[in-house]
PDB file of N, CA and C in Angstrom:
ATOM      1  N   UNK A   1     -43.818  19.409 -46.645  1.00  0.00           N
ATOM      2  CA  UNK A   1     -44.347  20.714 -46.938  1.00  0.00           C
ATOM      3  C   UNK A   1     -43.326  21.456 -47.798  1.00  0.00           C
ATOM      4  N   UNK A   2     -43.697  21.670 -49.040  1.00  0.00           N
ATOM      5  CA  UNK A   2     -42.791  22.588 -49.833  1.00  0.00           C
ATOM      6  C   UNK A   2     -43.455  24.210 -50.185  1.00  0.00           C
ATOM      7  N   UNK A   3     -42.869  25.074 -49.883  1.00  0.00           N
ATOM      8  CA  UNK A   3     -42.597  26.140 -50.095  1.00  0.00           C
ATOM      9  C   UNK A   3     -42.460  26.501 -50.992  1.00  0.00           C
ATOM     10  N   UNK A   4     -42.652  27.294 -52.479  1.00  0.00           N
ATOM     11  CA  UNK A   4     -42.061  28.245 -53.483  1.00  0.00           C
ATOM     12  C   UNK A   4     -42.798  29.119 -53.425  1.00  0.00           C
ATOM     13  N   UNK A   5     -41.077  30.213 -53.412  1.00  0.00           N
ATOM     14  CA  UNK A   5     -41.228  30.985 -53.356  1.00  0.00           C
ATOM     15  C   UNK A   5     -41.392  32.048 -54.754  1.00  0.00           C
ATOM     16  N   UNK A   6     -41.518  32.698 -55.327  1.00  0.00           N
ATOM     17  CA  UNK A   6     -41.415  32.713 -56.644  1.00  0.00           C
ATOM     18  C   UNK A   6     -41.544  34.289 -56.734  1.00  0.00           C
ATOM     19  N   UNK A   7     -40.487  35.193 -57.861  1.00  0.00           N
ATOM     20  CA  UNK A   7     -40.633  36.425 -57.655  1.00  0.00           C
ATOM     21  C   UNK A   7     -41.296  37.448 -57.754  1.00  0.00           C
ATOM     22  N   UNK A   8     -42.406  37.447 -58.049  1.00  0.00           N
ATOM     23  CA  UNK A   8     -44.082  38.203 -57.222  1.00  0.00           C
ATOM     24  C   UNK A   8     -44.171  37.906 -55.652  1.00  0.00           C
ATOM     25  N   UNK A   9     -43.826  36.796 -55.196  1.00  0.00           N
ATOM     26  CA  UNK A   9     -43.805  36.340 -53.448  1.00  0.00           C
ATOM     27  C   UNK A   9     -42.707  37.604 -53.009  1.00  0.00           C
ATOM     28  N   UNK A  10     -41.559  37.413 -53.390  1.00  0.00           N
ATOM     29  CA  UNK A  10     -40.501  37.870 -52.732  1.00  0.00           C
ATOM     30  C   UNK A  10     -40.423  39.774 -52.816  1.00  0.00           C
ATOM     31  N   UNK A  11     -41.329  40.136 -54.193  1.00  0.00           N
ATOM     32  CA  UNK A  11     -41.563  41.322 -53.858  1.00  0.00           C
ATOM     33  C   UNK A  11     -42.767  41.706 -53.423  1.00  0.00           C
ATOM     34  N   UNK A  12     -43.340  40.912 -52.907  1.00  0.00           N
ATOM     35  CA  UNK A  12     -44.155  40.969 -51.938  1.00  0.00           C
ATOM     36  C   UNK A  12     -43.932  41.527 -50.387  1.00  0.00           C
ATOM     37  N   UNK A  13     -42.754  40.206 -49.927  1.00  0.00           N
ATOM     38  CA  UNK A  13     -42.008  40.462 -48.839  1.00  0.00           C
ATOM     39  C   UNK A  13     -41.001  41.781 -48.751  1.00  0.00           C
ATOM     40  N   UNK A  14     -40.656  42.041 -49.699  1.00  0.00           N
ATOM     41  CA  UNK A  14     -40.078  43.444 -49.250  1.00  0.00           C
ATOM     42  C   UNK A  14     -40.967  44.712 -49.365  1.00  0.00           C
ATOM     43  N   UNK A  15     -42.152  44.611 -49.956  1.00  0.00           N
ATOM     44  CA  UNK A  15     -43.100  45.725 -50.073  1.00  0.00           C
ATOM     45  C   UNK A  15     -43.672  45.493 -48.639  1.00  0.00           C
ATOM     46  N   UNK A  16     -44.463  44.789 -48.195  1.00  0.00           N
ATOM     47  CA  UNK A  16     -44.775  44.742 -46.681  1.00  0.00           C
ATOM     48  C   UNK A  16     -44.390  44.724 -45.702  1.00  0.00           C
ATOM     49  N   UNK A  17     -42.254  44.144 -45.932  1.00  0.00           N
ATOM     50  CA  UNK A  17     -41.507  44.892 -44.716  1.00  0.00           C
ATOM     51  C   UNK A  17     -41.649  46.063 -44.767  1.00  0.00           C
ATOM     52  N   UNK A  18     -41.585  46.725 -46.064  1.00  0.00           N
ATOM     53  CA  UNK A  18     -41.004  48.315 -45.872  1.00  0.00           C
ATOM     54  C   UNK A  18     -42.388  49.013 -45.308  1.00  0.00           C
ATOM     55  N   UNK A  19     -43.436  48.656 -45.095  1.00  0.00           N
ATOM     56  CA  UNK A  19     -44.549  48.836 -45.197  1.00  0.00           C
ATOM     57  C   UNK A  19     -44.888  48.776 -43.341  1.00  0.00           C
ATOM     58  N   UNK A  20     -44.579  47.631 -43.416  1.00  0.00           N
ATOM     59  CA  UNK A  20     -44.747  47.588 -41.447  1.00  0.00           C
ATOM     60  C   UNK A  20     -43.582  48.025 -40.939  1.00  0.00           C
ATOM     61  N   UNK A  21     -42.197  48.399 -41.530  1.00  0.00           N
ATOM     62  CA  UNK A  21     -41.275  49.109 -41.030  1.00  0.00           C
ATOM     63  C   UNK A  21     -41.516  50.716 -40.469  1.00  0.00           C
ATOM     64  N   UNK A  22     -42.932  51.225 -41.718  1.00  0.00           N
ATOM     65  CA  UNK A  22     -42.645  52.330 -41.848  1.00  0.00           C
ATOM     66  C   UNK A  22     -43.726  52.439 -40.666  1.00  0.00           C
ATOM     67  N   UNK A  23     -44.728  52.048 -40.650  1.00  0.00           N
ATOM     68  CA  UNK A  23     -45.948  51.958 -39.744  1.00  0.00           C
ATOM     69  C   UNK A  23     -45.838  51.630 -38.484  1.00  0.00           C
ATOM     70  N   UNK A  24     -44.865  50.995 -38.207  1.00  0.00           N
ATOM     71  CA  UNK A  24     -44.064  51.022 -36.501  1.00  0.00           C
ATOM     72  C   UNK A  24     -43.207  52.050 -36.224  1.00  0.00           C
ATOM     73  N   UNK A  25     -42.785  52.496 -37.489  1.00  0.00           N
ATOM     74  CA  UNK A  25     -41.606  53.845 -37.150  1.00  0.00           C
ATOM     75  C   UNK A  25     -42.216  54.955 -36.619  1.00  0.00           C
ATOM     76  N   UNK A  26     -43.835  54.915 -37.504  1.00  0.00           N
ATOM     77  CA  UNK A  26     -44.297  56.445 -37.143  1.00  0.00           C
ATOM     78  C   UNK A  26     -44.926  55.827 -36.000  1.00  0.00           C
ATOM     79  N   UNK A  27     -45.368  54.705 -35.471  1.00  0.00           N
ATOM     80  CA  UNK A  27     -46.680  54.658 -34.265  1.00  0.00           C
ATOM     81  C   UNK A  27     -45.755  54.410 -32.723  1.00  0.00           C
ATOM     82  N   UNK A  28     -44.351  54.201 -33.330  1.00  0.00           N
ATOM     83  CA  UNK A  28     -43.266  53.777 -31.921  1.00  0.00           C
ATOM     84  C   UNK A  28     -42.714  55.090 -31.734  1.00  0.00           C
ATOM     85  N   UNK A  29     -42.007  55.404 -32.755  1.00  0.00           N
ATOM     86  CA  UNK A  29     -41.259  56.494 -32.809  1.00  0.00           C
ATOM     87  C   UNK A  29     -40.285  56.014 -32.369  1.00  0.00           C
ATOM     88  N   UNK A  30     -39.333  55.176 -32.613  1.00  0.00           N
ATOM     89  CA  UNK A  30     -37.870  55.247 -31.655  1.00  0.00           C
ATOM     90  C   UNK A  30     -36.769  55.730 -31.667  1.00  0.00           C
ATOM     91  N   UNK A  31     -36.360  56.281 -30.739  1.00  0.00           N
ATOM     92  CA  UNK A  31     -35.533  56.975 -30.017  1.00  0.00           C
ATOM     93  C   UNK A  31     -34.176  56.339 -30.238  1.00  0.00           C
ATOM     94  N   UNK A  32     -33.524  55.137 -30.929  1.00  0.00           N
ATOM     95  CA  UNK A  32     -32.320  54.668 -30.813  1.00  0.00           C
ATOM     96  C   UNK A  32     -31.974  53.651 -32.104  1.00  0.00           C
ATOM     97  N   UNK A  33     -30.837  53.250 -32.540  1.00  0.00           N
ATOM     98  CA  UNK A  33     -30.943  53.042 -33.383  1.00  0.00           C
ATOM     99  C   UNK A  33     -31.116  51.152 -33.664  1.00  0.00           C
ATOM    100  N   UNK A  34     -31.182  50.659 -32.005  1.00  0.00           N
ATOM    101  CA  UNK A  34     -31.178  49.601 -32.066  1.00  0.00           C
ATOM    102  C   UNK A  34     -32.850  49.253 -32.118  1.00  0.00           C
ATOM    103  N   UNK A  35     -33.557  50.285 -31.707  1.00  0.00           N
ATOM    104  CA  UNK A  35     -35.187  49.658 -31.889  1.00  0.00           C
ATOM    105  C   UNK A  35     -35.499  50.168 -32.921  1.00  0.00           C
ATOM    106  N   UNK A  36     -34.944  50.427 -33.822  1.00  0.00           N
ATOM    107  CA  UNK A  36     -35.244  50.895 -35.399  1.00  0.00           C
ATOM    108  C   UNK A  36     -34.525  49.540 -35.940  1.00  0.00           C
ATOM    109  N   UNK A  37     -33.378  49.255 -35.647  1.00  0.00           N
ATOM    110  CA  UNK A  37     -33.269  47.749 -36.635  1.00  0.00           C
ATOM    111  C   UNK A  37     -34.128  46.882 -36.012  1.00  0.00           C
ATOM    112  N   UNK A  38     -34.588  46.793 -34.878  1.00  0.00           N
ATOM    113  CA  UNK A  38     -35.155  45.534 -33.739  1.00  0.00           C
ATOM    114  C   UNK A  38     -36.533  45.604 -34.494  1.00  0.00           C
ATOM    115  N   UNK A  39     -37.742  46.810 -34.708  1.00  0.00           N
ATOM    116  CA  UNK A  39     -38.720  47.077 -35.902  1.00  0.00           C
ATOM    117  C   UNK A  39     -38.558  46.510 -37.112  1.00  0.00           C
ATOM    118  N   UNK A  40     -37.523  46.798 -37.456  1.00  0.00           N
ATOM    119  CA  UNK A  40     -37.336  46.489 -39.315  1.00  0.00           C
ATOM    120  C   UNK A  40     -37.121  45.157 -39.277  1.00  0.00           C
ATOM    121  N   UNK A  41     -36.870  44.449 -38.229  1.00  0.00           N
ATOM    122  CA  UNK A  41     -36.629  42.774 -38.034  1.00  0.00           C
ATOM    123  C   UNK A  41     -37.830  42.248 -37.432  1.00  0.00           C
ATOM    124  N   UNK A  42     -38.576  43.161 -37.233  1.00  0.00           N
ATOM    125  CA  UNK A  42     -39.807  42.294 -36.707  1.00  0.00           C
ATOM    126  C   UNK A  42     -40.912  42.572 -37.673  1.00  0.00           C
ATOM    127  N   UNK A  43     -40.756  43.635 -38.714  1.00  0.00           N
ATOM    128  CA  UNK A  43     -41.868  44.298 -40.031  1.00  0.00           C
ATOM    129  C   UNK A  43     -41.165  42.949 -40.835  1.00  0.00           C
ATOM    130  N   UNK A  44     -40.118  42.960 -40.684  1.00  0.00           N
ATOM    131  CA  UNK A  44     -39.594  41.388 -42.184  1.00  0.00           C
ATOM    132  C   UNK A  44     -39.963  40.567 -41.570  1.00  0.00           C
ATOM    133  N   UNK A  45     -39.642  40.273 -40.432  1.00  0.00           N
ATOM    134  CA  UNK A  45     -40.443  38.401 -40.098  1.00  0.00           C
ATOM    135  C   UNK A  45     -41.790  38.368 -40.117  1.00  0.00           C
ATOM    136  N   UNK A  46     -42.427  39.819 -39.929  1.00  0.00           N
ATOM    137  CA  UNK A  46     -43.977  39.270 -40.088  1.00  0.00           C
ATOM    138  C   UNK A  46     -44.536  39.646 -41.643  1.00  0.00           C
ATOM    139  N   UNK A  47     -43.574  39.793 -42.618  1.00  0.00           N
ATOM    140  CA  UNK A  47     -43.968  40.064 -43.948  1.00  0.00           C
ATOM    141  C   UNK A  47     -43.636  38.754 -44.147  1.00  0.00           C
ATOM    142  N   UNK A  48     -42.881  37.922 -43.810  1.00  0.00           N
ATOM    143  CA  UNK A  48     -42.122  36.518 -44.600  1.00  0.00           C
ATOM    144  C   UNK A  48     -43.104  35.823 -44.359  1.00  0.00           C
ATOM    145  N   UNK A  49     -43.976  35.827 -42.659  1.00  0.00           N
ATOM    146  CA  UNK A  49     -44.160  34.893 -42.254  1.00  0.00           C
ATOM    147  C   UNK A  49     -46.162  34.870 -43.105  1.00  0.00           C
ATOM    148  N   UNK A  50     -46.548  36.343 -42.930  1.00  0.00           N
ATOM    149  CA  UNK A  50     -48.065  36.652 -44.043  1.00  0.00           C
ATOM    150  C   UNK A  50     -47.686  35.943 -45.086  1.00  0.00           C
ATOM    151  N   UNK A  51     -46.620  36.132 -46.446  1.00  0.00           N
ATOM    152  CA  UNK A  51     -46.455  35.422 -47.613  1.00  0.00           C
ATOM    153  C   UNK A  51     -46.418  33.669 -47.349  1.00  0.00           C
ATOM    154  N   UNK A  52     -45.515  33.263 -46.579  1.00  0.00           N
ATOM    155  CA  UNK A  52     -45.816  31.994 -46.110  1.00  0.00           C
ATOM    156  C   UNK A  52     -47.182  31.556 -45.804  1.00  0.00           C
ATOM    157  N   UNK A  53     -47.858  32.480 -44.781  1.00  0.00           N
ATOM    158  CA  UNK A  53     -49.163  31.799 -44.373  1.00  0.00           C
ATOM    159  C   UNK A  53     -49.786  31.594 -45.774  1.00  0.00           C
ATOM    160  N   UNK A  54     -50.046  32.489 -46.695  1.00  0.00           N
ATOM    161  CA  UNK A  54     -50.834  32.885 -48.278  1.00  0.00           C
ATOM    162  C   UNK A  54     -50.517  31.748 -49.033  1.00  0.00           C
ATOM    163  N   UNK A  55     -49.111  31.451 -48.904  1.00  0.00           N
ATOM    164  CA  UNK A  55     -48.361  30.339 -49.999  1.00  0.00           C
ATOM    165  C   UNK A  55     -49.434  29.104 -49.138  1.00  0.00           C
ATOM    166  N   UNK A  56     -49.902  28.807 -48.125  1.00  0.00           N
ATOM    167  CA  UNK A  56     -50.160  27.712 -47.390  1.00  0.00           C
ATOM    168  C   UNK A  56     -51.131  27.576 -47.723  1.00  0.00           C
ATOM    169  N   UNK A  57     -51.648  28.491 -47.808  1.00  0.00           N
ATOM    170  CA  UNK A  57     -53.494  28.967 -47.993  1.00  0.00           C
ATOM    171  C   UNK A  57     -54.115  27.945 -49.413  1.00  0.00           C
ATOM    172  N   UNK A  58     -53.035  28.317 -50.337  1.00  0.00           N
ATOM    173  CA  UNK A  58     -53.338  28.513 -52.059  1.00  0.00           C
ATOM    174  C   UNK A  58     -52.853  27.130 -52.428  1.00  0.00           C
ATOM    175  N   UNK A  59     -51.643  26.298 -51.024  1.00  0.00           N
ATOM    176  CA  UNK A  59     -51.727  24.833 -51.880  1.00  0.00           C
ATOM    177  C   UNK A  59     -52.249  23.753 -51.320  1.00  0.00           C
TER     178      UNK A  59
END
């Protein structure tokens, strides 16, 4: 299974972290600064992991 990634993919992945970063920030609201990085690590793994599924889709 090969992967490319290619740079339309990758600004992909940072438009939909920042995107589910921001959309857990306002619907959690957290209070500390470790569930604000613990969010922003879980908005990027599930932006990497949507572009991956898409890349899977298309080959």
């Amino acid at each position: 299974m090969n992967i490319h990634l290619h740079n339309a993919d990758v600004v992909m992945i940072i438009a939909l972290a920042l995107l589910g970063a921001l959309l857990l920030a306002v619907r959690f609201k957290p209070a500390t600064w470790k569930g604000l990085v613990l969010e922003a690590i879980a908005a990027n793994l599930a932006a990497i992991t949507a572009v991956i599924a898409f890349e899977m889709l298309l080959a």
